[in-house]
C-alpha atoms as a PDB file:
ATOM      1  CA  UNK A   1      -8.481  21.439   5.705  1.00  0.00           C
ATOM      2  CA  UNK A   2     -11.681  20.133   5.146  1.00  0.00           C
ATOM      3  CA  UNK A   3     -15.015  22.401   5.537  1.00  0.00           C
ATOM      4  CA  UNK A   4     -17.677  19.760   6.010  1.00  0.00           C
ATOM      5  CA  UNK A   5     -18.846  18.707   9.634  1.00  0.00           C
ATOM      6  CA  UNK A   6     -18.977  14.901   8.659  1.00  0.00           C
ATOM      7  CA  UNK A   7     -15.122  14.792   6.771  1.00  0.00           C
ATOM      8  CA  UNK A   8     -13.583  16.928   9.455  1.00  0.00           C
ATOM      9  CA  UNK A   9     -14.915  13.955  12.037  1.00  0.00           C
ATOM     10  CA  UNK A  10     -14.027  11.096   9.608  1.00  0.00           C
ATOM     11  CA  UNK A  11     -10.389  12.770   9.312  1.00  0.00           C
ATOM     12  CA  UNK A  12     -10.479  12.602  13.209  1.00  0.00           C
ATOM     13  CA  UNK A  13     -11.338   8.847  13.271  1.00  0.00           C
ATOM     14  CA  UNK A  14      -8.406   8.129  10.400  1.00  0.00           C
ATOM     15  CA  UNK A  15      -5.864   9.484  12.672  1.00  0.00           C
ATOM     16  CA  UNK A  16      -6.974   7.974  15.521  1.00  0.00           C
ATOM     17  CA  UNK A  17      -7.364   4.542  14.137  1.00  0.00           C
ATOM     18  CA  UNK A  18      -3.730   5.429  12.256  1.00  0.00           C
ATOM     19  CA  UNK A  19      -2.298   5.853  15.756  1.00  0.00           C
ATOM     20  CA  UNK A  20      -3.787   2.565  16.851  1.00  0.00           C
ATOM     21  CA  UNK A  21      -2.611   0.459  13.943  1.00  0.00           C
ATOM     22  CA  UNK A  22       0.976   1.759  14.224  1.00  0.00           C
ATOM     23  CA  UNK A  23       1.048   0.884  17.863  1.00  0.00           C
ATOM     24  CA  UNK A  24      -0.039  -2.697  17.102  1.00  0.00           C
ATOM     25  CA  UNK A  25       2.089  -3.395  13.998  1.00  0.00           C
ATOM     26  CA  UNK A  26       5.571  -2.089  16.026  1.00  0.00           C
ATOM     27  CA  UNK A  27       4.496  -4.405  18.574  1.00  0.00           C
ATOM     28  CA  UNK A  28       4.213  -7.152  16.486  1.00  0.00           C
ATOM     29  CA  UNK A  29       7.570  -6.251  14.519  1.00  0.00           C
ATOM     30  CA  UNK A  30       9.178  -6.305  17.871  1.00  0.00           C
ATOM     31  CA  UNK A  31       7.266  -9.459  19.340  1.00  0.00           C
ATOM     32  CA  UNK A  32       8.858 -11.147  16.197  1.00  0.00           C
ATOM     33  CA  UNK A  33      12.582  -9.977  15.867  1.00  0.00           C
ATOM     34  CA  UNK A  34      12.396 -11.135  19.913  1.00  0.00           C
ATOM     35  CA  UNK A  35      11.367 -14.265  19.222  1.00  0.00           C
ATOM     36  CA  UNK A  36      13.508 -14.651  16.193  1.00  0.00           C
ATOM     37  CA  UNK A  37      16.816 -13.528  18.535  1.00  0.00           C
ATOM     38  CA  UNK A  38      15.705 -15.591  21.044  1.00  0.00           C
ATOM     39  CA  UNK A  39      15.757 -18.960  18.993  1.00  0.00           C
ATOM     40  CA  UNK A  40      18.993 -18.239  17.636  1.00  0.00           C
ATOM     41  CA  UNK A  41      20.521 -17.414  20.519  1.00  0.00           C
ATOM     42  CA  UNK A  42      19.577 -20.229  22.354  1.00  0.00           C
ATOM     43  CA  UNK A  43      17.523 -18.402  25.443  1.00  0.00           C
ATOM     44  CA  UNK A  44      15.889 -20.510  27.457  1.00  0.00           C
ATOM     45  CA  UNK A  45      12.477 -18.504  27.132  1.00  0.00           C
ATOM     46  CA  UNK A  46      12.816 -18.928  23.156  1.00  0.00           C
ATOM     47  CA  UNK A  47       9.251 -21.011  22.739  1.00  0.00           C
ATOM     48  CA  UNK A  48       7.623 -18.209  24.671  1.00  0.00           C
ATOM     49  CA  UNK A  49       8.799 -15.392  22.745  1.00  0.00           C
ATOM     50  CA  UNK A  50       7.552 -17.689  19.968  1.00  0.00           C
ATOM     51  CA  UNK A  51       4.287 -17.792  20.982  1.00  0.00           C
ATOM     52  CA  UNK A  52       4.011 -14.281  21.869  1.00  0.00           C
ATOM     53  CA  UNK A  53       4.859 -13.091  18.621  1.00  0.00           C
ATOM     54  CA  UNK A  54       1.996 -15.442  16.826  1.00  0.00           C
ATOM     55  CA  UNK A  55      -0.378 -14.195  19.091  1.00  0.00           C
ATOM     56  CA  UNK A  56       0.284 -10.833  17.939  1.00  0.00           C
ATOM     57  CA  UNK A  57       0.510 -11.342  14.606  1.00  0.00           C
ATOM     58  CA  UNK A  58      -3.122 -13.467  14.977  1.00  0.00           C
ATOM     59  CA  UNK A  59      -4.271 -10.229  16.732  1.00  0.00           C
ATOM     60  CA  UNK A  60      -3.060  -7.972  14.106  1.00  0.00           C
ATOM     61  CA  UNK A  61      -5.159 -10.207  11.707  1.00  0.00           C
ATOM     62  CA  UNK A  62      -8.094 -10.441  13.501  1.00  0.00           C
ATOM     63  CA  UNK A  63      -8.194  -6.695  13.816  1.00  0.00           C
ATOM     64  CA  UNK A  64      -7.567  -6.124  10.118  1.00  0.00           C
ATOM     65  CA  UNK A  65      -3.927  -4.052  11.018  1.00  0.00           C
ATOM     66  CA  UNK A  66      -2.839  -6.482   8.502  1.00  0.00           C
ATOM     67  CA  UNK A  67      -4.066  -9.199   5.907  1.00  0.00           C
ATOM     68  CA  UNK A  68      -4.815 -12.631   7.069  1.00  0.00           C
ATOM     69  CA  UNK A  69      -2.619 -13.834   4.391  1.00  0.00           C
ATOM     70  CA  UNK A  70       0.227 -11.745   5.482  1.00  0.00           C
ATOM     71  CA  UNK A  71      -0.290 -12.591   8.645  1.00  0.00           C
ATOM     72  CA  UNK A  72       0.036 -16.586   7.747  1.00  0.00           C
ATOM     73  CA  UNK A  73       3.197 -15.046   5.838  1.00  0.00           C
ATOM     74  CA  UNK A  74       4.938 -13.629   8.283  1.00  0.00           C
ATOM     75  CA  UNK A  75       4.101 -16.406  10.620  1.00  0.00           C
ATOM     76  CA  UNK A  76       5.006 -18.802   8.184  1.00  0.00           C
ATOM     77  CA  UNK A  77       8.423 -16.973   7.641  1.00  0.00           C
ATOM     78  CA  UNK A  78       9.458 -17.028  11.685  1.00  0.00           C
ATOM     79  CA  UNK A  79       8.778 -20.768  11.973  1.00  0.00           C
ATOM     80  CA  UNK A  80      11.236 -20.966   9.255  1.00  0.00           C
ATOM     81  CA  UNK A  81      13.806 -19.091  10.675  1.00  0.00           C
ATOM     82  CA  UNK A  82      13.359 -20.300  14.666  1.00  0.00           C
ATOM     83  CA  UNK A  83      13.157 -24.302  13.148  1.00  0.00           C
ATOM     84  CA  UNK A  84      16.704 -23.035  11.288  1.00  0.00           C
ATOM     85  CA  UNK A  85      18.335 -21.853  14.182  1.00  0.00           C
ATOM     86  CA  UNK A  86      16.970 -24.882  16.368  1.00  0.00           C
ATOM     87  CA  UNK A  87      18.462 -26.840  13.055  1.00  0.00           C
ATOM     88  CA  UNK A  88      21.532 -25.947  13.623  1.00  0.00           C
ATOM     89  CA  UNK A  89      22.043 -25.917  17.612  1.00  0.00           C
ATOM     90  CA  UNK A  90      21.316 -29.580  16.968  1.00  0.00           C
ATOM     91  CA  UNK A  91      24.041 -30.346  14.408  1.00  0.00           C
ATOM     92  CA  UNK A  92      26.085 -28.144  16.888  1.00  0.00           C
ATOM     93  CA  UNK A  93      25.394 -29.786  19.844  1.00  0.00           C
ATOM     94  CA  UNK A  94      25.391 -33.541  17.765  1.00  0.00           C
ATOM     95  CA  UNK A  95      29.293 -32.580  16.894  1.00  0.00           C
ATOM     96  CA  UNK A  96      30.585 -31.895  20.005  1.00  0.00           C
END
């Protein structure tokens, strides 16, 4: 435990700001598995979930929770999986 005035406050900022960024990235892992269900599943609500989930992860950039690149990452990996699953409704729907 630390002794000095000005680490004991700083350790009292780290957690805070560790409780903070935990909040916001397992909102943003749930925003995306969501959205990522939702497009393969079909829902109806499937482009909103979508958009949801960039908006986090844009948030979670923009805050510095994560790295801008690994925000464009991760957003870049969703789009590939919801244009997969939207892939292949169409082939689904185009042989029936």
């Amino acid at each position: 435990m630390a002794n000095i005035k000005s680490q004991i406050k700083r350790n009292k900022q780290n957690e805070v700001r560790h409780q903070r960024n935990k909040a916001v990235r397992s909102e943003m892992k749930t925003r995306t598995a969501t959205a990522v269900v939702a497009a393969e599943t079909g829902a109806e609500d499937a482009p909103e979930r979508l958009r949801r989930a960039m908006k986090r992860i844009d948030k979670a950039a923009s805050k510095g929770v994560i790295h801008r690149n690994q925000a464009a990452r991760r957003k870049s990996r969703i789009m590939r999986r919801v244009n997969a699953a939207n892939a292949a409704a169409a082939e689904t729907e185009a042989a029936d």
